[in-house]
PDB file of N, CA and C in Angstrom:
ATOM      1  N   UNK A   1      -3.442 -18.095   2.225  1.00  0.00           N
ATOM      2  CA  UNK A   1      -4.786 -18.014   2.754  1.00  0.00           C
ATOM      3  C   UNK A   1      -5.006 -19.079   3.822  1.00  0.00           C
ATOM      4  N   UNK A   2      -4.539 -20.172   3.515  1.00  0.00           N
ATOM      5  CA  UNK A   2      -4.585 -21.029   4.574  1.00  0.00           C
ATOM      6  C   UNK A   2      -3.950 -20.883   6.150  1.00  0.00           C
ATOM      7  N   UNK A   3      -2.948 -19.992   5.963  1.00  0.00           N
ATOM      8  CA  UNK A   3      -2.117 -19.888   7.103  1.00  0.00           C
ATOM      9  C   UNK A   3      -3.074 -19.006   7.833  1.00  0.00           C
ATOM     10  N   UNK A   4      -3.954 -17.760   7.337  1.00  0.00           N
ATOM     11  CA  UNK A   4      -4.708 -16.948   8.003  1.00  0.00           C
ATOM     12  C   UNK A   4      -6.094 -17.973   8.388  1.00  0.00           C
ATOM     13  N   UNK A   5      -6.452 -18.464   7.842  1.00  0.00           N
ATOM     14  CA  UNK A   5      -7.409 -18.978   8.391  1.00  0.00           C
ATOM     15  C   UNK A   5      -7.216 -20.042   9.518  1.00  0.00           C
ATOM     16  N   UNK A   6      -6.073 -20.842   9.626  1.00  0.00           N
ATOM     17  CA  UNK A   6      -5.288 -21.208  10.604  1.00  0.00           C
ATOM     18  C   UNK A   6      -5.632 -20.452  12.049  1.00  0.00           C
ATOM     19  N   UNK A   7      -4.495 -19.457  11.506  1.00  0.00           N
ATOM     20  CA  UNK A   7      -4.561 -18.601  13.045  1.00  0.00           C
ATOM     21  C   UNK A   7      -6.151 -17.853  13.456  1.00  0.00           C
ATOM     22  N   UNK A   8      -6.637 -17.427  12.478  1.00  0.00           N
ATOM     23  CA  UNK A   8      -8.183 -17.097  12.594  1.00  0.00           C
ATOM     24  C   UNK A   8      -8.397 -18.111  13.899  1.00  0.00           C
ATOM     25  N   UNK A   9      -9.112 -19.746  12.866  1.00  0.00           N
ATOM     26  CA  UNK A   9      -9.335 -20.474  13.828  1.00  0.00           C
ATOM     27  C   UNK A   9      -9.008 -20.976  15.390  1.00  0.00           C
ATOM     28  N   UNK A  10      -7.471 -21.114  15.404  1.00  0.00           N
ATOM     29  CA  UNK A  10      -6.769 -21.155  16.633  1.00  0.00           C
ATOM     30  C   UNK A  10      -7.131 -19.986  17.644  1.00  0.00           C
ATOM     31  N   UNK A  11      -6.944 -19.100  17.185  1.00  0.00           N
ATOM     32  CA  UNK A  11      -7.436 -18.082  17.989  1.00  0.00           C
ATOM     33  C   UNK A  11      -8.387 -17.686  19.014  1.00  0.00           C
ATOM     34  N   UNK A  12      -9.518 -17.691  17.466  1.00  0.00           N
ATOM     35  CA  UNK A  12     -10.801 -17.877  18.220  1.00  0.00           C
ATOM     36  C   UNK A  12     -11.004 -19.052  19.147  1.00  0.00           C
ATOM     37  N   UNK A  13     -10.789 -20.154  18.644  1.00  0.00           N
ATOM     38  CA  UNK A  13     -10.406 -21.295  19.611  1.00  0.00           C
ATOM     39  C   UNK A  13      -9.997 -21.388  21.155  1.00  0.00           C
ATOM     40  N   UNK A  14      -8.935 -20.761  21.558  1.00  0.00           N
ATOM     41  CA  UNK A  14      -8.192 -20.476  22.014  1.00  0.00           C
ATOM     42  C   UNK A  14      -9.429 -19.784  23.253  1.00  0.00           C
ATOM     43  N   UNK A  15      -9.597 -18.409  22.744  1.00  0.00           N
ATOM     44  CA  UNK A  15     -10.617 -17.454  23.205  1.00  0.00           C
ATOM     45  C   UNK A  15     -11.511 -17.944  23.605  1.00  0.00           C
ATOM     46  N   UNK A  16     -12.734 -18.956  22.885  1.00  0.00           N
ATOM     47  CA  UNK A  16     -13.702 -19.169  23.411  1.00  0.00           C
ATOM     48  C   UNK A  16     -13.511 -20.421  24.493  1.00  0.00           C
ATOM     49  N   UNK A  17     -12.245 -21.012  24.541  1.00  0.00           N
ATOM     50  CA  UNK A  17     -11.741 -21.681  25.832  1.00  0.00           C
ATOM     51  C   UNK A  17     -11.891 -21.229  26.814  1.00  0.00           C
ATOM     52  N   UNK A  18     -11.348 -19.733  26.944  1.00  0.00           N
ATOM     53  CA  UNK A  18     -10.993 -18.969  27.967  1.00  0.00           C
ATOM     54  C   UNK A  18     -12.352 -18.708  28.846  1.00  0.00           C
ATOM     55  N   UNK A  19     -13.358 -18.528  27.439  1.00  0.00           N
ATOM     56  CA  UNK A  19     -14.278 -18.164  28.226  1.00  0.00           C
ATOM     57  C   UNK A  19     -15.435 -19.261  28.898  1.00  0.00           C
ATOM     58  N   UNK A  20     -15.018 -20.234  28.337  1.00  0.00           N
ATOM     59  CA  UNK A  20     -15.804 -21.704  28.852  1.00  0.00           C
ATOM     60  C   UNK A  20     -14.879 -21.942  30.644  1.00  0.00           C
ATOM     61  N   UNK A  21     -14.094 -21.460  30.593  1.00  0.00           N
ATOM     62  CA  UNK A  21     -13.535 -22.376  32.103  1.00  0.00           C
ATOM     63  C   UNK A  21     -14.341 -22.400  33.244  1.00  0.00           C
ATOM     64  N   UNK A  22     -15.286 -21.303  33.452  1.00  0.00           N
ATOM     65  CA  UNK A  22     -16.187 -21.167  34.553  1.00  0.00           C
ATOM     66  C   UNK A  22     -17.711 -21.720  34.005  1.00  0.00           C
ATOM     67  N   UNK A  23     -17.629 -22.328  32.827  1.00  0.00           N
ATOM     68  CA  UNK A  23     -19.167 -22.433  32.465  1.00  0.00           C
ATOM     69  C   UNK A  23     -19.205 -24.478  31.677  1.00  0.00           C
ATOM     70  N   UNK A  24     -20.140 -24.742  32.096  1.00  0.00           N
ATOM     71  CA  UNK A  24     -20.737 -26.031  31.674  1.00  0.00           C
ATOM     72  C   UNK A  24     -20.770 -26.192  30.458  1.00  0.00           C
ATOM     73  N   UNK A  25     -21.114 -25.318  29.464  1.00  0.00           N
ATOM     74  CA  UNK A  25     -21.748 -25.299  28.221  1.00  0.00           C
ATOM     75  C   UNK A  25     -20.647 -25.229  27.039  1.00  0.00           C
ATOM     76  N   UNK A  26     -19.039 -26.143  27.154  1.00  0.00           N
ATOM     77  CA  UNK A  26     -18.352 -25.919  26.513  1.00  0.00           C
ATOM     78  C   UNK A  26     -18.184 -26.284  25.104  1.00  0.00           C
ATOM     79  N   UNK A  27     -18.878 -27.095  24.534  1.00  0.00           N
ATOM     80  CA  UNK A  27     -19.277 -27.006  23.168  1.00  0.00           C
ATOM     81  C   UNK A  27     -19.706 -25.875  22.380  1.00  0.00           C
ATOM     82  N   UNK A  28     -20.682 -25.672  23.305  1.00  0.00           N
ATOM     83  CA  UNK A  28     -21.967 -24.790  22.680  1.00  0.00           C
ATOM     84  C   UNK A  28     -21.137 -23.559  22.642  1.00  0.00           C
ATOM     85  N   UNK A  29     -20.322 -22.789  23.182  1.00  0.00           N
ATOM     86  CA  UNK A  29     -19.399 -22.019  23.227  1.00  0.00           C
ATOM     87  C   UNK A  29     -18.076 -22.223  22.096  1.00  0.00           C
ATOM     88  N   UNK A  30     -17.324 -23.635  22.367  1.00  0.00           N
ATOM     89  CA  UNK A  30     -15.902 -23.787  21.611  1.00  0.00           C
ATOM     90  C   UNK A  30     -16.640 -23.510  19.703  1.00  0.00           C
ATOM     91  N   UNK A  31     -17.430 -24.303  19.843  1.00  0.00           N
ATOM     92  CA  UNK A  31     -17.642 -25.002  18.460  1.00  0.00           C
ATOM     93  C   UNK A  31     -18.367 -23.360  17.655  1.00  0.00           C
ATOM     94  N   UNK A  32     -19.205 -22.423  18.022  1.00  0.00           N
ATOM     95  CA  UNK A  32     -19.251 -21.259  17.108  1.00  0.00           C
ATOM     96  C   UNK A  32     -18.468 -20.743  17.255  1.00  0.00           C
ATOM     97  N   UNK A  33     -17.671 -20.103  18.278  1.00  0.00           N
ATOM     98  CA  UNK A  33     -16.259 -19.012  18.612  1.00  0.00           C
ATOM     99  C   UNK A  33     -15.320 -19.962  17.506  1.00  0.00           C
ATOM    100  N   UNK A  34     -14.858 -21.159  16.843  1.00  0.00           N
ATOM    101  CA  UNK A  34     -13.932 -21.880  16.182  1.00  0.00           C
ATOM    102  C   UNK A  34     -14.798 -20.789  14.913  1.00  0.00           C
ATOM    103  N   UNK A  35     -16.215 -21.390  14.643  1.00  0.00           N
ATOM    104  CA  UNK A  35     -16.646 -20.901  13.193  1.00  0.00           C
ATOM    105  C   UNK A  35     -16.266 -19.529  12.931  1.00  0.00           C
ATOM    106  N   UNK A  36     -16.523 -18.464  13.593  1.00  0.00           N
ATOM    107  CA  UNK A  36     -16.143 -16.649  13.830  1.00  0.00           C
ATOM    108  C   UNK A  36     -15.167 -16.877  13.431  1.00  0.00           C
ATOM    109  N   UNK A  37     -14.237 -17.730  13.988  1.00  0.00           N
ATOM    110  CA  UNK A  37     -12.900 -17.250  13.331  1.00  0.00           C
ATOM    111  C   UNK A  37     -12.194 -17.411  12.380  1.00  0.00           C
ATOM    112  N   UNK A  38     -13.069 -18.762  11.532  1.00  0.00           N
ATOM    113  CA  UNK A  38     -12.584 -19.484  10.148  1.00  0.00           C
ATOM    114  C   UNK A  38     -13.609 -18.266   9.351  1.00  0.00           C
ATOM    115  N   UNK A  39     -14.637 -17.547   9.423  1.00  0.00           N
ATOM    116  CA  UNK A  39     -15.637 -16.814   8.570  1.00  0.00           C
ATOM    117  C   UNK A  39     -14.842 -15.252   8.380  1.00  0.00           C
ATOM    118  N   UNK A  40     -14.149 -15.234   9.794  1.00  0.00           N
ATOM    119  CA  UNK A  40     -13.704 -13.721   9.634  1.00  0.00           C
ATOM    120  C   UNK A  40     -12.257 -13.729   9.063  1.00  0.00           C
ATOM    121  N   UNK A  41     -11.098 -14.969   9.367  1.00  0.00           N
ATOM    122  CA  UNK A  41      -9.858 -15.443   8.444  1.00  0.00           C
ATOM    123  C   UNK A  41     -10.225 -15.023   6.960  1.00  0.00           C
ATOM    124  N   UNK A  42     -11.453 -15.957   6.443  1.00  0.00           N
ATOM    125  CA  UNK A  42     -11.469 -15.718   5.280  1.00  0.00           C
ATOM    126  C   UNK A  42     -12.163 -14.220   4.650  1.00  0.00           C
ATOM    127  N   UNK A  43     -12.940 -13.691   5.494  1.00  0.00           N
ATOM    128  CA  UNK A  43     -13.469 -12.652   4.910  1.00  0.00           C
ATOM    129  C   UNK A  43     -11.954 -11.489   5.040  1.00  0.00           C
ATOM    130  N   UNK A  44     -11.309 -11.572   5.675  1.00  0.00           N
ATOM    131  CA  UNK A  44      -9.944 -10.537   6.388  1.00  0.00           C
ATOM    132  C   UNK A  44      -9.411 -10.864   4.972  1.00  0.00           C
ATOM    133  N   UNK A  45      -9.053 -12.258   4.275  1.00  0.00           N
ATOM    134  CA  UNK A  45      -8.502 -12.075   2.938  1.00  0.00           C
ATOM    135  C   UNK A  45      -9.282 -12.007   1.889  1.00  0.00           C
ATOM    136  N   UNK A  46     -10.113 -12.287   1.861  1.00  0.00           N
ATOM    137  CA  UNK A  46     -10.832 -11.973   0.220  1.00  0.00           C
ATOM    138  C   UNK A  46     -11.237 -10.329   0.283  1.00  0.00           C
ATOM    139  N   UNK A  47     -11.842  -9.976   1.396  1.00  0.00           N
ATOM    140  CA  UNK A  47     -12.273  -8.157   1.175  1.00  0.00           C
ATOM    141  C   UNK A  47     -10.976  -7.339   1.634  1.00  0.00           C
ATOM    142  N   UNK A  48      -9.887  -7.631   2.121  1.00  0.00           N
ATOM    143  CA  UNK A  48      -8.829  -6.857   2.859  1.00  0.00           C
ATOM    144  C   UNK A  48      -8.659  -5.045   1.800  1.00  0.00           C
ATOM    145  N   UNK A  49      -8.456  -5.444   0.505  1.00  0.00           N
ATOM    146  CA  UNK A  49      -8.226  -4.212  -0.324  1.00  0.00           C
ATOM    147  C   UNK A  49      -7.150  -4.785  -1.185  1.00  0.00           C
ATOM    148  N   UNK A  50      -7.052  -3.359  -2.154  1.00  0.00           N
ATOM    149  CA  UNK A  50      -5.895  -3.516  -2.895  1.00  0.00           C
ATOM    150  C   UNK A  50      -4.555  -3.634  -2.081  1.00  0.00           C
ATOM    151  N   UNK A  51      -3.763  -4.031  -2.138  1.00  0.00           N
ATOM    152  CA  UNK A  51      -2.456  -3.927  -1.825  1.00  0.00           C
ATOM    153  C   UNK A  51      -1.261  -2.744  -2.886  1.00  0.00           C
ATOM    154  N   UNK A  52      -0.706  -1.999  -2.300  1.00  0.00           N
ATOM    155  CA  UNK A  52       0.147  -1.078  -3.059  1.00  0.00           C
ATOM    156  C   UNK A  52       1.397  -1.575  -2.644  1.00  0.00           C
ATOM    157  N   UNK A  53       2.138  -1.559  -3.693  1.00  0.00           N
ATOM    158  CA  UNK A  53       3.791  -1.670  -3.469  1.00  0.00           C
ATOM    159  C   UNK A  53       4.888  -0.328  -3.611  1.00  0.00           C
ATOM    160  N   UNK A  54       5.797  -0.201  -2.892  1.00  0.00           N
ATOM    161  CA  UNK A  54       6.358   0.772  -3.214  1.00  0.00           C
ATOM    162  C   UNK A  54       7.947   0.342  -3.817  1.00  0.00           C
ATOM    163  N   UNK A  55       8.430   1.227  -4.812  1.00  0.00           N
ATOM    164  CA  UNK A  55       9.405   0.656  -5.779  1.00  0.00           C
ATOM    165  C   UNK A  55      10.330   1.425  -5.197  1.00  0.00           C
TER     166      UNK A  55
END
């Protein structure tokens, strides 16, 4: 779980960089686009579903 929420974060991270380069307001941008992506990491593993295996 940790590793997904990892890349979650980085990600989004990453992303809301991209979109700060032309704009002043890079906090206000980095710092919720980081949260989206630690909220949706963890929601991607706790609701994902059952998992089936095949034998």
């Amino acid at each position: 779980m940790a590793m997904v929420l990892t890349v979650g974060v980085v990600v989004r991270a990453l992303l809301a960089y991209l979109v700060t380069l032309a704009n002043p307001y890079f906090w206000e941008i980095i710092i919720p686009g980081t949260l989206v992506g630690l909220i949706v990491g963890f929601a991607t593993m706790k609701y994902r579903g059952p998992t089936t295996s095949r034998a």
